[in-house]
C-alpha atoms as a PDB file:
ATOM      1  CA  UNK A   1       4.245  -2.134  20.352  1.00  0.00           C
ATOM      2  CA  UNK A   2       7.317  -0.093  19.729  1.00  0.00           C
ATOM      3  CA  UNK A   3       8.334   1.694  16.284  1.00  0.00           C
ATOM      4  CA  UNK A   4      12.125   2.144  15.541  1.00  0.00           C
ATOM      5  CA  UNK A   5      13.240   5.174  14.305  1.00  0.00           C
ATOM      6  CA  UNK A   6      15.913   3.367  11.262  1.00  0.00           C
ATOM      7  CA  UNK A   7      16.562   6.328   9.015  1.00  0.00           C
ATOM      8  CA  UNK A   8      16.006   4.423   6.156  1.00  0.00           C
ATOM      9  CA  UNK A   9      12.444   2.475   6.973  1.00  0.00           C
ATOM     10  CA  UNK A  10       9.281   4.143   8.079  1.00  0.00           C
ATOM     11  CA  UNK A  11       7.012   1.045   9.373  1.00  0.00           C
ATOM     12  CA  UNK A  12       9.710  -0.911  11.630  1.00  0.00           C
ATOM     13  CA  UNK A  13       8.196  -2.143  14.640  1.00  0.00           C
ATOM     14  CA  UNK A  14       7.754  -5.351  17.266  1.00  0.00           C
ATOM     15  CA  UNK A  15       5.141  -7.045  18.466  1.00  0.00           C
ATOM     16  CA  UNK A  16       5.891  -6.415  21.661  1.00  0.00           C
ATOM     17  CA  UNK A  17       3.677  -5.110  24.579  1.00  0.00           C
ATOM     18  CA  UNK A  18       0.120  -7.204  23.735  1.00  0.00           C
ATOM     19  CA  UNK A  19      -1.760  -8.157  26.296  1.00  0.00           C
ATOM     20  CA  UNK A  20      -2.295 -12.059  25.412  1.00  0.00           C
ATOM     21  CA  UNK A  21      -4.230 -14.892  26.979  1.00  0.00           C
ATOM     22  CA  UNK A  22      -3.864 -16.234  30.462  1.00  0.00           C
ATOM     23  CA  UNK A  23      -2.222 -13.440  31.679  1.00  0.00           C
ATOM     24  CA  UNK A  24       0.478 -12.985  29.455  1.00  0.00           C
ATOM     25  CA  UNK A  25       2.300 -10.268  27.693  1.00  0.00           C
ATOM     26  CA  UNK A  26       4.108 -10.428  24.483  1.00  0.00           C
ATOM     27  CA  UNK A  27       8.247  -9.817  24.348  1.00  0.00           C
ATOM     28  CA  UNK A  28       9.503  -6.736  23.117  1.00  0.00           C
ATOM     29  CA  UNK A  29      12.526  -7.069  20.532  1.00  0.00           C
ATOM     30  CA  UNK A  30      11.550 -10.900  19.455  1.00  0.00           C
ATOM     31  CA  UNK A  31       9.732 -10.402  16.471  1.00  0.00           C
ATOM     32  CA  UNK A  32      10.015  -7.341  13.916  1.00  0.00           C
ATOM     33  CA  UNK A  33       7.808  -6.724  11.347  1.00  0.00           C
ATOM     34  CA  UNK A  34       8.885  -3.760   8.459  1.00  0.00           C
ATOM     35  CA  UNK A  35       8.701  -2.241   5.685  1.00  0.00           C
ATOM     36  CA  UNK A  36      11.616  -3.251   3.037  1.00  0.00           C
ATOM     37  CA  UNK A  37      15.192  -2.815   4.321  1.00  0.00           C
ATOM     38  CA  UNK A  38      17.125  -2.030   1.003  1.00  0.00           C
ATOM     39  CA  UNK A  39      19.832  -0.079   2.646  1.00  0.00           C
ATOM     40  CA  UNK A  40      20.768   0.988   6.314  1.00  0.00           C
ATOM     41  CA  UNK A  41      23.034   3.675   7.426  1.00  0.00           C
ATOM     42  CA  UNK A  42      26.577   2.646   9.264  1.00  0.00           C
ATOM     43  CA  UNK A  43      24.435   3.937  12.524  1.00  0.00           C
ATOM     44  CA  UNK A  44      21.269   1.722  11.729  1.00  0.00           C
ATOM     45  CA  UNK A  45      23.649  -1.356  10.928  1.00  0.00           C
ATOM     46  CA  UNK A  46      25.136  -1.134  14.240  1.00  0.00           C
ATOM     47  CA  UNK A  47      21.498  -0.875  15.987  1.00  0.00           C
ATOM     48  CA  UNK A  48      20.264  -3.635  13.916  1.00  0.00           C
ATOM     49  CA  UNK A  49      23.648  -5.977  15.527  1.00  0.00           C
ATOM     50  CA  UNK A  50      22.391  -5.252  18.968  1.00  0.00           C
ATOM     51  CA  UNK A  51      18.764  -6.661  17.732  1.00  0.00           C
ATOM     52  CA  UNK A  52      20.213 -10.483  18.026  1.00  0.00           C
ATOM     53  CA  UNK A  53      18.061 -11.317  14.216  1.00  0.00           C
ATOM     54  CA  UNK A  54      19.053 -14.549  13.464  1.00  0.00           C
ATOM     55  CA  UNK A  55      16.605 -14.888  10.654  1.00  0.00           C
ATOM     56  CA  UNK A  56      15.241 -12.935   7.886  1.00  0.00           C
ATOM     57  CA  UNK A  57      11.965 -13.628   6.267  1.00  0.00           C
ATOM     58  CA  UNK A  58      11.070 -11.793   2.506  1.00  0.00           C
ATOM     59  CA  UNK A  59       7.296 -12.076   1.618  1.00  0.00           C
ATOM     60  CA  UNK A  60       7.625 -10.646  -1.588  1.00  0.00           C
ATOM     61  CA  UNK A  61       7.658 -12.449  -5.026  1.00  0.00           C
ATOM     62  CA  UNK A  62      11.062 -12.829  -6.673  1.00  0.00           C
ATOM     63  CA  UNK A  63      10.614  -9.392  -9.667  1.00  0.00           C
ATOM     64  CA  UNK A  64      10.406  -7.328  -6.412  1.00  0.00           C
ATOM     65  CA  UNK A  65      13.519  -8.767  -4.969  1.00  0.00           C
ATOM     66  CA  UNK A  66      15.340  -8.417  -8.062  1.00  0.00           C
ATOM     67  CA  UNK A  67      14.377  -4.485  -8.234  1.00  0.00           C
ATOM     68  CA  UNK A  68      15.131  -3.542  -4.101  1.00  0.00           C
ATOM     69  CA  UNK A  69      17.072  -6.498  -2.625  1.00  0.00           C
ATOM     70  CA  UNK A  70      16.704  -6.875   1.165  1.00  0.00           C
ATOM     71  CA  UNK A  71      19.303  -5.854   3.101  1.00  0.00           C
ATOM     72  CA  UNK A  72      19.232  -9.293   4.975  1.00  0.00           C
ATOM     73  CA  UNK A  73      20.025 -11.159   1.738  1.00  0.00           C
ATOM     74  CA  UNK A  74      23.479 -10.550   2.436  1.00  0.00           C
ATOM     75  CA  UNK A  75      24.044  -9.786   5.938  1.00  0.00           C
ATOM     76  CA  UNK A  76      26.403 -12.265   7.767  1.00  0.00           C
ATOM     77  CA  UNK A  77      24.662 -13.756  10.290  1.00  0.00           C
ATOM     78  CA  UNK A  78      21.412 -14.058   9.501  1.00  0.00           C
ATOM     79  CA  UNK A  79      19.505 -16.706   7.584  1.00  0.00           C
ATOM     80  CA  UNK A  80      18.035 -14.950   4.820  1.00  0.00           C
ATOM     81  CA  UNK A  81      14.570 -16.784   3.317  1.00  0.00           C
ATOM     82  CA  UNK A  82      12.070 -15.679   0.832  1.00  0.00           C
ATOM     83  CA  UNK A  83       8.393 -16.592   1.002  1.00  0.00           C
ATOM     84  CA  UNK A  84       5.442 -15.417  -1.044  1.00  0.00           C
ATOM     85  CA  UNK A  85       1.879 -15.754  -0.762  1.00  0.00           C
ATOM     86  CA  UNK A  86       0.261 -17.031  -3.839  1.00  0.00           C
ATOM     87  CA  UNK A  87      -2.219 -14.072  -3.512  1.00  0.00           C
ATOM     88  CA  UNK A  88      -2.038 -10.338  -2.184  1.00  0.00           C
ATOM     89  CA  UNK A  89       0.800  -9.350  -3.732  1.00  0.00           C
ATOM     90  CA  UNK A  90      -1.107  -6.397  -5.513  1.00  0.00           C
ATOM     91  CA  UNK A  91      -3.233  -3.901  -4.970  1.00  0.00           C
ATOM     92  CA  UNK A  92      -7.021  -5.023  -4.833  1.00  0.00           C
ATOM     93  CA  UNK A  93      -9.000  -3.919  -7.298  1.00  0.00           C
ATOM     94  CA  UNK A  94     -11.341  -2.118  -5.306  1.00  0.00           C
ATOM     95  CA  UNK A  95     -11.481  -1.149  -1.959  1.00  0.00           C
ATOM     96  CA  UNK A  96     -14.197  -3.655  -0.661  1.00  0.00           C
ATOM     97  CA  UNK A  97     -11.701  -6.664  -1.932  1.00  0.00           C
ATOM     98  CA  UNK A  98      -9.352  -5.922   1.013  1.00  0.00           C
ATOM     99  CA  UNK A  99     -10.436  -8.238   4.127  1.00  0.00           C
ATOM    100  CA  UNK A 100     -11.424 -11.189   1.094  1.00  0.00           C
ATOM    101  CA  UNK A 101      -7.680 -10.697   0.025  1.00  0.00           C
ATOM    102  CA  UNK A 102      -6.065 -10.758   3.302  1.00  0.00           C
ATOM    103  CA  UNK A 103      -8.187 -13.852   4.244  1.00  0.00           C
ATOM    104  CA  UNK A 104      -6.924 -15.561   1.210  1.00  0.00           C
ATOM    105  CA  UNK A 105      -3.353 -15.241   2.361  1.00  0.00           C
ATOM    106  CA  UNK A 106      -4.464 -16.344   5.685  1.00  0.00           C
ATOM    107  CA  UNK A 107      -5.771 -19.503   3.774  1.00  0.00           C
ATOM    108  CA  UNK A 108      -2.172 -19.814   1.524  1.00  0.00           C
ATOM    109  CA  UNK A 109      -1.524 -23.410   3.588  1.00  0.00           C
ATOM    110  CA  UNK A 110       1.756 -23.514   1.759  1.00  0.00           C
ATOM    111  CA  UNK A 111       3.319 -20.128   2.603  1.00  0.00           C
ATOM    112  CA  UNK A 112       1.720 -20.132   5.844  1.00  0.00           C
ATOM    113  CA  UNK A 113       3.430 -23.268   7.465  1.00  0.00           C
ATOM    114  CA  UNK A 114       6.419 -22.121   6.109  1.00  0.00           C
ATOM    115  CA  UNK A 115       6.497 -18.804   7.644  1.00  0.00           C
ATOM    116  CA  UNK A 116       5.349 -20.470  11.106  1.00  0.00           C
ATOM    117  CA  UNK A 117       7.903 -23.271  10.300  1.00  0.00           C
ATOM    118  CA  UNK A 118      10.786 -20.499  10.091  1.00  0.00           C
ATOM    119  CA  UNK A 119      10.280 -18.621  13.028  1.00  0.00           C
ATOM    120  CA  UNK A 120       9.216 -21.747  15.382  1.00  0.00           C
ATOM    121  CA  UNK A 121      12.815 -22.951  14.301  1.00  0.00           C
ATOM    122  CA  UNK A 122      14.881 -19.747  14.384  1.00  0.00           C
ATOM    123  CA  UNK A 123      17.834 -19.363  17.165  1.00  0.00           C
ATOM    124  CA  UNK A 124      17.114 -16.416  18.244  1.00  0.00           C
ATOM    125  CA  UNK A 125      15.028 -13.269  16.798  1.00  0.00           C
ATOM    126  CA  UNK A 126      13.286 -12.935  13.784  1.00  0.00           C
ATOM    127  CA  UNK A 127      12.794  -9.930  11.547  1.00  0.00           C
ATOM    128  CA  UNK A 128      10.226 -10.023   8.480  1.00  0.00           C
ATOM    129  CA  UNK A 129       9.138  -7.514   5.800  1.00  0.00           C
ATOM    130  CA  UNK A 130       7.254  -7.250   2.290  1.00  0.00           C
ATOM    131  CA  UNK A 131       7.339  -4.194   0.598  1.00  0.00           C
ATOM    132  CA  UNK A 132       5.782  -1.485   2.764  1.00  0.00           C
ATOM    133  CA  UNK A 133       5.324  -3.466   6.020  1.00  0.00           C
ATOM    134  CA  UNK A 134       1.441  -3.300   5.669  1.00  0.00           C
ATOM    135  CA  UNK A 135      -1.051  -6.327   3.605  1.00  0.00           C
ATOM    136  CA  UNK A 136       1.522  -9.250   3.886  1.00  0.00           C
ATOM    137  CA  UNK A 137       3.051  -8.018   6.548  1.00  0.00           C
ATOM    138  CA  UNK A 138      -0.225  -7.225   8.339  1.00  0.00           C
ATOM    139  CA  UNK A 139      -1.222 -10.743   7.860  1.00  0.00           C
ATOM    140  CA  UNK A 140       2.062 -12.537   9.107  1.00  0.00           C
ATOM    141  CA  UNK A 141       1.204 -10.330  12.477  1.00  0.00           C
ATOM    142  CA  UNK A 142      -1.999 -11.114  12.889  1.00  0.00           C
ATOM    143  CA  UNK A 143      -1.835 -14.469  12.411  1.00  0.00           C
ATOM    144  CA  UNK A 144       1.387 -14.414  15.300  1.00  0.00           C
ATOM    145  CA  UNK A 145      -0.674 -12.322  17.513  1.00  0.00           C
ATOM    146  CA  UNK A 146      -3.813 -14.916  17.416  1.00  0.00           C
ATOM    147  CA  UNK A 147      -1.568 -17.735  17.916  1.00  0.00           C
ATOM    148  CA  UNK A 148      -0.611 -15.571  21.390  1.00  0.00           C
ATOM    149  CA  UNK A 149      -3.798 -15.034  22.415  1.00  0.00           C
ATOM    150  CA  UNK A 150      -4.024 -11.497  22.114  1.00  0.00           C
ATOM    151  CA  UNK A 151      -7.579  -9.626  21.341  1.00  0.00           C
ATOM    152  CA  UNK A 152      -8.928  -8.795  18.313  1.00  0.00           C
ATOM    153  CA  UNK A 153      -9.051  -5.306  19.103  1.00  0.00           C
ATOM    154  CA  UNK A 154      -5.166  -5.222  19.646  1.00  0.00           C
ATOM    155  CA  UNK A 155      -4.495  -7.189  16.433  1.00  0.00           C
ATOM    156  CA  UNK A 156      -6.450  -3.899  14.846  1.00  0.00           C
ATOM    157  CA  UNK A 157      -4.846  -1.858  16.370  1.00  0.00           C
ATOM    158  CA  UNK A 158      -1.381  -2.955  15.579  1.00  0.00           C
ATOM    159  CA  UNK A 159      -2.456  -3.651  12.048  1.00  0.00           C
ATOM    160  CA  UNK A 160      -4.052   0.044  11.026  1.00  0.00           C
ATOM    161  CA  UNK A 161      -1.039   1.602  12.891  1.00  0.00           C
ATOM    162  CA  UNK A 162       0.941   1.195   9.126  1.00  0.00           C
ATOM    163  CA  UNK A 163      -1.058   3.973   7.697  1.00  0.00           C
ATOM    164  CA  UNK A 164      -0.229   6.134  10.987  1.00  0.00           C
ATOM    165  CA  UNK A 165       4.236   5.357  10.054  1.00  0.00           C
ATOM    166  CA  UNK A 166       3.885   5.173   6.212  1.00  0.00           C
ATOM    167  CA  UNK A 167       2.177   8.564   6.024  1.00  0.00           C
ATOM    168  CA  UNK A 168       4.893  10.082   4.657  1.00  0.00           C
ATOM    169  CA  UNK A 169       5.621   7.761   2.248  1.00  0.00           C
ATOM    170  CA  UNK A 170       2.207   7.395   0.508  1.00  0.00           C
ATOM    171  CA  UNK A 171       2.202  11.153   0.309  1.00  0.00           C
ATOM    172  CA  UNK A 172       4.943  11.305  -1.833  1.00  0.00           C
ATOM    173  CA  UNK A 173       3.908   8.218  -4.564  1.00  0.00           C
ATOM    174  CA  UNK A 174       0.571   9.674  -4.603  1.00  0.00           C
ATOM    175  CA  UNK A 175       2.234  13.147  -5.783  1.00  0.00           C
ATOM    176  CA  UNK A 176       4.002  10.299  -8.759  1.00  0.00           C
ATOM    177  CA  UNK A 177       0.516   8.777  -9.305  1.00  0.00           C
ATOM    178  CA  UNK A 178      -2.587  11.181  -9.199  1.00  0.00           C
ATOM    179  CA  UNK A 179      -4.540   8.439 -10.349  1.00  0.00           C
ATOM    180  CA  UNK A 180      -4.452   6.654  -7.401  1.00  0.00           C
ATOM    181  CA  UNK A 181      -7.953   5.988  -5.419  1.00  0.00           C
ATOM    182  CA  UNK A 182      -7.977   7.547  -1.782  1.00  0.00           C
ATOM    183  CA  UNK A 183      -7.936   3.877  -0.196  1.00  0.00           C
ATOM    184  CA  UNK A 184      -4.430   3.204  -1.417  1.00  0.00           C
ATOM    185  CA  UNK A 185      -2.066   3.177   1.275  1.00  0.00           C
ATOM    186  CA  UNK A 186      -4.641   2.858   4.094  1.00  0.00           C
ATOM    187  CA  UNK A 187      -4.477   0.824   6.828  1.00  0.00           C
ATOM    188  CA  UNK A 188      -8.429   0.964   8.005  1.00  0.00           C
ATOM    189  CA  UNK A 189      -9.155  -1.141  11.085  1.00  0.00           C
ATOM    190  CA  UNK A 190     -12.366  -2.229   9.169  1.00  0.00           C
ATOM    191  CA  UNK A 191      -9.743  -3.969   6.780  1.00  0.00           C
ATOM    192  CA  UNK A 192      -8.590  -6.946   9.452  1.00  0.00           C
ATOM    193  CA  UNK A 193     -11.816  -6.647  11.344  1.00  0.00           C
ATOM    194  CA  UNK A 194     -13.585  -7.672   8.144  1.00  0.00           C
ATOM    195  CA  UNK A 195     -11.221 -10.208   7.563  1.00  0.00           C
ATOM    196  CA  UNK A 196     -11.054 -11.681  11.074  1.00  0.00           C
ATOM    197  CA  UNK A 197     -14.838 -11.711  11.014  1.00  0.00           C
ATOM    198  CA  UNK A 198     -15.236 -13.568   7.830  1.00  0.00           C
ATOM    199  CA  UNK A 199     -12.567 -16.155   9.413  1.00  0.00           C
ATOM    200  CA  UNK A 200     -14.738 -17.234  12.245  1.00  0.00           C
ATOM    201  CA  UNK A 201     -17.353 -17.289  10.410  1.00  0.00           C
ATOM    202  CA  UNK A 202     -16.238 -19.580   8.109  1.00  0.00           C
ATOM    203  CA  UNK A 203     -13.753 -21.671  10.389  1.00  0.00           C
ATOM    204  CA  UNK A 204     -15.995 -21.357  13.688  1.00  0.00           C
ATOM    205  CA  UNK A 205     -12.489 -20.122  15.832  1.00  0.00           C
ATOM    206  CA  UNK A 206      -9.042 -19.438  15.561  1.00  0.00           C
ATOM    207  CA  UNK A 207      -8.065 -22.591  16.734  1.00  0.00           C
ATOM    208  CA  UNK A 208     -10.481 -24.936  13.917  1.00  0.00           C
ATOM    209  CA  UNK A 209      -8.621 -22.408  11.128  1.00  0.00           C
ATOM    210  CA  UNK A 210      -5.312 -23.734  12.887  1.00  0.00           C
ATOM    211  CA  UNK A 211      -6.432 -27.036  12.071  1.00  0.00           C
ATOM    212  CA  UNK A 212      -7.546 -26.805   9.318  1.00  0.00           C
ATOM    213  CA  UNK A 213      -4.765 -25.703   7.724  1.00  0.00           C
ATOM    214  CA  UNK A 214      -2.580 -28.082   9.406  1.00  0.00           C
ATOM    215  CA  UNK A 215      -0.601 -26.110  11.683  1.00  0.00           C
ATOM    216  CA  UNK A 216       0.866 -28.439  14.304  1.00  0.00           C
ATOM    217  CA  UNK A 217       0.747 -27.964  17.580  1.00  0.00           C
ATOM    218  CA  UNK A 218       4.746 -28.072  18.183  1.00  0.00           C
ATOM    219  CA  UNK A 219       5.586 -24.939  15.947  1.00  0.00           C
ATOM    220  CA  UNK A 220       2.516 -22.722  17.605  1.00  0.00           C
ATOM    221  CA  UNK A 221       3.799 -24.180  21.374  1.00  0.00           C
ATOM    222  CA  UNK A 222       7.694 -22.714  20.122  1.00  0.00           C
ATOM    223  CA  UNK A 223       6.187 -19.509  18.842  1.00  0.00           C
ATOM    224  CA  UNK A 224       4.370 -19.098  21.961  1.00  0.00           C
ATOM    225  CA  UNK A 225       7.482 -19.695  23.940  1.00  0.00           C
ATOM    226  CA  UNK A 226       9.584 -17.392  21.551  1.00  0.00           C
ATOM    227  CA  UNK A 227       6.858 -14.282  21.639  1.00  0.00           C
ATOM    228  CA  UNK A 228       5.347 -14.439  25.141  1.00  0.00           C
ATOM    229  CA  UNK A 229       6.313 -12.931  28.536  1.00  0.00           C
ATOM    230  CA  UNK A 230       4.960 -14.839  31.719  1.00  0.00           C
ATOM    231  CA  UNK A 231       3.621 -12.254  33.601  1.00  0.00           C
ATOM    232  CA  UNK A 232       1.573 -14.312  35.882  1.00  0.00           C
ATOM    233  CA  UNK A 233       2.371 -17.917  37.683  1.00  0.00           C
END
């Protein structure tokens, strides 16, 4: 994993570094997940060029766009595309609704093979975001991880890293919102362990969810060939 240091973002990172199956590794600087780029500095802009993102992928519904426009939605060069889950676009309710949340998003057949359909097909490096870089964006990783082969236990760990970046950030809106429970903003590992958990329980493995929600073979084959490293023969 490695976190960029954009002056305007707080949760920009790859998913670089993972350990995956067969004794593989994932790429660094393929695939970057964030928190909302509204604006970048001149400095960030030119760091961003060097990144090679050919495509930009928005999980957020349409009234957030129209407040804080991505950056991407009008940056020449890259393909700009907006996706939304149908669910988990606001805060649960209560705490315990996290992992049920997450794994409905996980289950959103619709916005799923369109995300996997948009990076599979991208030329060259992808970069997606929601609002904060955490629940939607969380998901999106963990699902890109799995189809890698990498552990549970580094999907949770790249996942309740958010809370670790946004820190700052959550501070400051809880100062704006004092009614705010504790658990807003966190990124507990419990959260996606919970989830992952209730996902083979219900699906039997990783590969039968796959399936079930009609993921084809071809697009997880390209973004196995797009995310991993061959580290042995």
């Amino acid at each position: 994993m490695r976190h960029y240091a954009m002056s305007t973002l707080y949760n920009m990172r790859d998913l670089g570094g993972y350990p995956a199956s067969g004794g593989n590794a994932t790429q660094f600087g393929r695939l970057f997940r964030s928190d909302c780029p509204v604006t970048f500095s001149e400095k960030d802009i030119k760091h961003i060029d060097t990144m090679h993102i050919t495509c930009a992928i928005d999980l957020r519904i349409p009234s957030e766009i129209e407040e804080n426009p991505s950056f991407f939605a009008s940056h020449k060069g890259v393909n700009y595309h907006n996706i939304s889950f149908e669910t988990g676009n606001k805060s649960p309710d209560c705490e315990s609704a996290i992992a049920s949340g997450y794994l409905k998003m996980f289950e959103d057949q619709k916005a799923i093979g369109r995300i996997l359909h948009t990076i599979a097909n991208a030329d060259a490096n992808v970069f997606y975001h929601c609002a904060v870089g955490k629940d939607r964006t969380g998901v999106v990783s963990a699902l890109l991880l799995k189809i890698c082969g990498v552990s549970d236990e580094d999907v949770i760990a790249d996942y309740q890293l958010s809370a670790t970046y946004l820190h700052p950030m959550i501070v400051a809106m809880k100062r704006e919102h004092l009614e705010w429970p504790d658990w807003i903003g966190s990124s507990k590992p419990e959260y996606m362990r919970d989830c992952l958990k209730m996902l083979y329980e219900k699906y039997g493995t990783f590969e039968n969810y796959l399936h079930t929600v009609s993921i084809d073979t071809a697009i997880t084959r390209s973004i196995r060939r797009k995310l991993l490293r061959v580290t042995k023969p």
